[in-house]
C-alpha atoms as a PDB file:
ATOM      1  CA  UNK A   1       0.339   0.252  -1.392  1.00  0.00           C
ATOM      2  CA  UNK A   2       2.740   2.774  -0.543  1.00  0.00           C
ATOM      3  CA  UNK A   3       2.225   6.320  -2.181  1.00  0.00           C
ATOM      4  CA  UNK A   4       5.391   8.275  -3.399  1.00  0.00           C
ATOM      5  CA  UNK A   5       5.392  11.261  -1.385  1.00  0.00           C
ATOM      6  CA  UNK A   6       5.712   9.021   1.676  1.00  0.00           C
ATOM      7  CA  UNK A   7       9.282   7.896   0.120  1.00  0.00           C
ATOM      8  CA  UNK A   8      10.454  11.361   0.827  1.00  0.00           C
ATOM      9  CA  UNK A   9       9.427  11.781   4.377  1.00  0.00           C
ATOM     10  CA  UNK A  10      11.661   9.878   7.000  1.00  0.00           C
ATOM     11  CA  UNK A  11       9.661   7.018   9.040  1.00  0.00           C
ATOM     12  CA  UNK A  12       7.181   7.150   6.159  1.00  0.00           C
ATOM     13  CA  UNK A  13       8.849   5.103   3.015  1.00  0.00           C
ATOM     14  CA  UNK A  14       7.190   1.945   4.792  1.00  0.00           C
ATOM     15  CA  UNK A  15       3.560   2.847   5.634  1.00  0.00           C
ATOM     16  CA  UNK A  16       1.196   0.120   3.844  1.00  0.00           C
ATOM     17  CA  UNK A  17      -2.461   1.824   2.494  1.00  0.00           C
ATOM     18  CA  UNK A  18      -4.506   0.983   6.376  1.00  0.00           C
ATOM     19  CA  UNK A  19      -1.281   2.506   8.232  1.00  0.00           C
ATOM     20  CA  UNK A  20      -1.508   6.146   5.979  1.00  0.00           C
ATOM     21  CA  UNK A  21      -5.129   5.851   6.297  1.00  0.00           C
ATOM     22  CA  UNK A  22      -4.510   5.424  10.622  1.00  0.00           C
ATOM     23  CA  UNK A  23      -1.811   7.902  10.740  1.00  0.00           C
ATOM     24  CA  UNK A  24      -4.194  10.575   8.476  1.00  0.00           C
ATOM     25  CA  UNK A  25      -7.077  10.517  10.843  1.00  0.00           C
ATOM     26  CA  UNK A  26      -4.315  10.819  13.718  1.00  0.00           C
ATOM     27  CA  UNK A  27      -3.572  14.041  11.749  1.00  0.00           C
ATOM     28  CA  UNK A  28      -6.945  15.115  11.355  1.00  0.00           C
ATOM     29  CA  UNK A  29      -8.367  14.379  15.403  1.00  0.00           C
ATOM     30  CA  UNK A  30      -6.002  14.011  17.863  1.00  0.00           C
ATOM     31  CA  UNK A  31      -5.166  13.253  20.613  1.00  0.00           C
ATOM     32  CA  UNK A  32      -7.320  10.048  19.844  1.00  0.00           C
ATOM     33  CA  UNK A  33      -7.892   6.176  20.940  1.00  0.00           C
ATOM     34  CA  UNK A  34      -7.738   3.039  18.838  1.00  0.00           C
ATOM     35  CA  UNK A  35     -11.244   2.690  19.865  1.00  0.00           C
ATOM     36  CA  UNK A  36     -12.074   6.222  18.417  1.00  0.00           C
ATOM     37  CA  UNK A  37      -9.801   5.928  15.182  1.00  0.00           C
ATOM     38  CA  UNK A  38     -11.967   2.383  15.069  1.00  0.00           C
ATOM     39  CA  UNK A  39     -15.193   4.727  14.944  1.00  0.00           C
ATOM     40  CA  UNK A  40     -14.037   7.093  11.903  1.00  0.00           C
ATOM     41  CA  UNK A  41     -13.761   3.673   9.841  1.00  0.00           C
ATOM     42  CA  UNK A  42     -17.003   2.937  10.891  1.00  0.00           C
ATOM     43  CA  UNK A  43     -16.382  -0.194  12.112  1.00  0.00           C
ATOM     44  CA  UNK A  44     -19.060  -2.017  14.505  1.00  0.00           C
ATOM     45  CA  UNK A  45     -18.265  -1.137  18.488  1.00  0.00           C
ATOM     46  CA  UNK A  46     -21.800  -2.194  19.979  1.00  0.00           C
ATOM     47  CA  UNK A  47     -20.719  -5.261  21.823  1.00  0.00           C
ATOM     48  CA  UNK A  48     -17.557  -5.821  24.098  1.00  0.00           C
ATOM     49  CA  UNK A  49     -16.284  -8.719  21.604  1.00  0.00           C
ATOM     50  CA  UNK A  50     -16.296  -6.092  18.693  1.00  0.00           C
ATOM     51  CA  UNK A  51     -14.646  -3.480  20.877  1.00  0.00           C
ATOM     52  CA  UNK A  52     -11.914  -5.568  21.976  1.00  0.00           C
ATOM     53  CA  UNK A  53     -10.958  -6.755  18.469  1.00  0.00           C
ATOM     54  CA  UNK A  54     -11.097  -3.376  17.004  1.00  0.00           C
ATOM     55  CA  UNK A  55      -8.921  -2.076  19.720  1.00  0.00           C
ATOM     56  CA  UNK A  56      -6.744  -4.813  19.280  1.00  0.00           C
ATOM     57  CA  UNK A  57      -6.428  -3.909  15.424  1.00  0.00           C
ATOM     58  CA  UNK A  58      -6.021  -0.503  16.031  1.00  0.00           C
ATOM     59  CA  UNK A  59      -3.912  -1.006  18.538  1.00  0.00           C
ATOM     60  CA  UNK A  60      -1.580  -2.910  16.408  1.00  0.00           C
ATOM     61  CA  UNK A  61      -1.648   0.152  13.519  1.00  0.00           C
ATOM     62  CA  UNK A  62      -0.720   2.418  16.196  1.00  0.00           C
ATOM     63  CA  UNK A  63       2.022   0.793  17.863  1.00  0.00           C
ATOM     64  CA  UNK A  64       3.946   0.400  14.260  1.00  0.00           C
ATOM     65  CA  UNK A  65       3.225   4.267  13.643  1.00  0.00           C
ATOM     66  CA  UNK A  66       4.771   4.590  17.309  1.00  0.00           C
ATOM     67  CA  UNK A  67       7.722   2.444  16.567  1.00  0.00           C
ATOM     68  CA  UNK A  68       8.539   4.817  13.330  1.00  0.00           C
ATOM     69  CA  UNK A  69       8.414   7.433  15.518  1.00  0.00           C
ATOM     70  CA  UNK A  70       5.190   9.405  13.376  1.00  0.00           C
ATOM     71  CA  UNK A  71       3.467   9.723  16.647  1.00  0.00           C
ATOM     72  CA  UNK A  72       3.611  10.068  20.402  1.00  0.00           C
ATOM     73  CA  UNK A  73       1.437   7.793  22.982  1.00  0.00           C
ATOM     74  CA  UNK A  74      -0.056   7.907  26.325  1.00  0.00           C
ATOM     75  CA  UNK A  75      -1.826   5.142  28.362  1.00  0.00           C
ATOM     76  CA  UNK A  76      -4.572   6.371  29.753  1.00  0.00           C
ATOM     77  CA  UNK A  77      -6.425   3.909  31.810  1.00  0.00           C
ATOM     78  CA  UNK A  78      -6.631   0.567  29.185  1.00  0.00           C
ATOM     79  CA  UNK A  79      -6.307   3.175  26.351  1.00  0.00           C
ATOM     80  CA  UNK A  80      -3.816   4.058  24.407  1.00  0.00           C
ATOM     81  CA  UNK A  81      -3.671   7.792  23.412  1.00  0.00           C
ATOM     82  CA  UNK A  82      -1.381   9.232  20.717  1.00  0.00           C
ATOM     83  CA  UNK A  83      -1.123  12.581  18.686  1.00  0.00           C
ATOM     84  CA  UNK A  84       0.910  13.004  16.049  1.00  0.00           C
ATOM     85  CA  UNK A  85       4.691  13.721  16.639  1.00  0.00           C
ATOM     86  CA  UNK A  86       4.754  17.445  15.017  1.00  0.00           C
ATOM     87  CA  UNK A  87       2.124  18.463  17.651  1.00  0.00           C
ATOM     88  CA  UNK A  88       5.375  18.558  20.003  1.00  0.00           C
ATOM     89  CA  UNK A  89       7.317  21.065  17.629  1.00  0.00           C
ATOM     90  CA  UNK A  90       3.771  23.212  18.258  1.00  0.00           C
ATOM     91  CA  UNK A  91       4.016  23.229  21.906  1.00  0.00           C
ATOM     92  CA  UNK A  92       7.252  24.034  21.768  1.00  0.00           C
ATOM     93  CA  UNK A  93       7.263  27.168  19.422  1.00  0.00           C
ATOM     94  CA  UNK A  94       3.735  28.289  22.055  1.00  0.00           C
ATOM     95  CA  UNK A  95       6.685  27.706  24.807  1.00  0.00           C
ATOM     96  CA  UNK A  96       8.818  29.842  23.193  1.00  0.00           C
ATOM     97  CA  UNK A  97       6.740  32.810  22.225  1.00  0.00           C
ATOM     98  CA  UNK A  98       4.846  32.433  25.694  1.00  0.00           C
ATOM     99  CA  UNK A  99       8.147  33.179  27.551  1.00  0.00           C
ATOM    100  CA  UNK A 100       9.445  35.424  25.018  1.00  0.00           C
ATOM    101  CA  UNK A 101       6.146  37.501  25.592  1.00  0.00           C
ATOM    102  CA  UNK A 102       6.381  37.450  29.090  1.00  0.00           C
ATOM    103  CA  UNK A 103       9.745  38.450  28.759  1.00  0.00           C
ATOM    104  CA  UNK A 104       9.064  41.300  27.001  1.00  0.00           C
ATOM    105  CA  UNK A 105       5.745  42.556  28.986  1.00  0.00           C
ATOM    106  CA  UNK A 106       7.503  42.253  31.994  1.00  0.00           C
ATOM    107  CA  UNK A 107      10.456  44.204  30.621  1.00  0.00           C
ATOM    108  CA  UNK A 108       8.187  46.976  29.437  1.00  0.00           C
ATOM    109  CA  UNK A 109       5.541  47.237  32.646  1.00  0.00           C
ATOM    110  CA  UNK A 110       7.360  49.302  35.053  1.00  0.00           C
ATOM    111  CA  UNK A 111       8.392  51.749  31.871  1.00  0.00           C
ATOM    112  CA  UNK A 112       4.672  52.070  31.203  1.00  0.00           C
ATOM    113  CA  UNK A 113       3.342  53.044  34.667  1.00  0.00           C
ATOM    114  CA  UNK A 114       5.576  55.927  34.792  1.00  0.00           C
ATOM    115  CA  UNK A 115       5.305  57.068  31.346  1.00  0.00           C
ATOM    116  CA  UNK A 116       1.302  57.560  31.819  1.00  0.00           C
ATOM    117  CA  UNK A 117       1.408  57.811  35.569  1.00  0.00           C
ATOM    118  CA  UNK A 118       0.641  61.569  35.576  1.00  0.00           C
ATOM    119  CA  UNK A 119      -1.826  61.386  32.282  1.00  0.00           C
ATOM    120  CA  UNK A 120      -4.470  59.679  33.823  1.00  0.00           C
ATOM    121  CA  UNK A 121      -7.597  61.800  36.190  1.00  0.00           C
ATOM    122  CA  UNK A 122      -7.783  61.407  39.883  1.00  0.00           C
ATOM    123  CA  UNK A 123      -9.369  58.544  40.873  1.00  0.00           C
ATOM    124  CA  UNK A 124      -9.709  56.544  37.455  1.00  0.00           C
ATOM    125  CA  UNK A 125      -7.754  53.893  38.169  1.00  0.00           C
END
């Protein structure tokens, strides 16, 4: 089942029903595991067989979601970690106004201890 909006959005027109259903709760909690996203199905994780398989599946979901570039991984120890690939647009306009801020605040401190430099009582400072 592929749902029509996802026709419109590059990397998307291909994503089966389980793969939107991945790549939403991606969305919704990252950055996140297969083991975790494995968890928010509800699937069974008590024994070591049952969290090697979901992994596995998981694993699988992600990797495809990688390969169409709809998000970005990270091994972390045996786990793979992944977020979804607008997340990097959002650290990079924080980037931008974090240097444009400093920027500015640096530009405008020396003009602001000499404009109130005389205005403030002896010994308040």
């Amino acid at each position: 089942m592929v749902l029509n909006f996802a026709s419109k959005v590059s990397g998307m027109a291909e994503l089966n029903g389980k793969e939107l259903r991945v790549l939403s709760v991606v969305r919704e909690h990252w950055p996140i595991s297969a083991l975790e996203i494995a968890g928010h199905f509800s699937e069974n994780v008590s024994s070591r067989e049952h969290k090697k398989r979901h992994s596995t599946n998981y694993t699988y979901y992600l990797k495809k979601l990688i390969a169409r570039r709809l998000v970005l991984s990270k091994r972390i120890g045996n786990a793979l970690v992944v977020w979804p690939v607008e997340v990097e647009a959002y650290r990079t306009i924080h980037n931008i106004l974090r240097d444009s801020n400093a920027a500015h605040h640096d530009a405008l401190a020396p003009a602001a201890e000499n404009e109130f430099a005389g205005s403030v009582p002896m010994g308040v400072r």
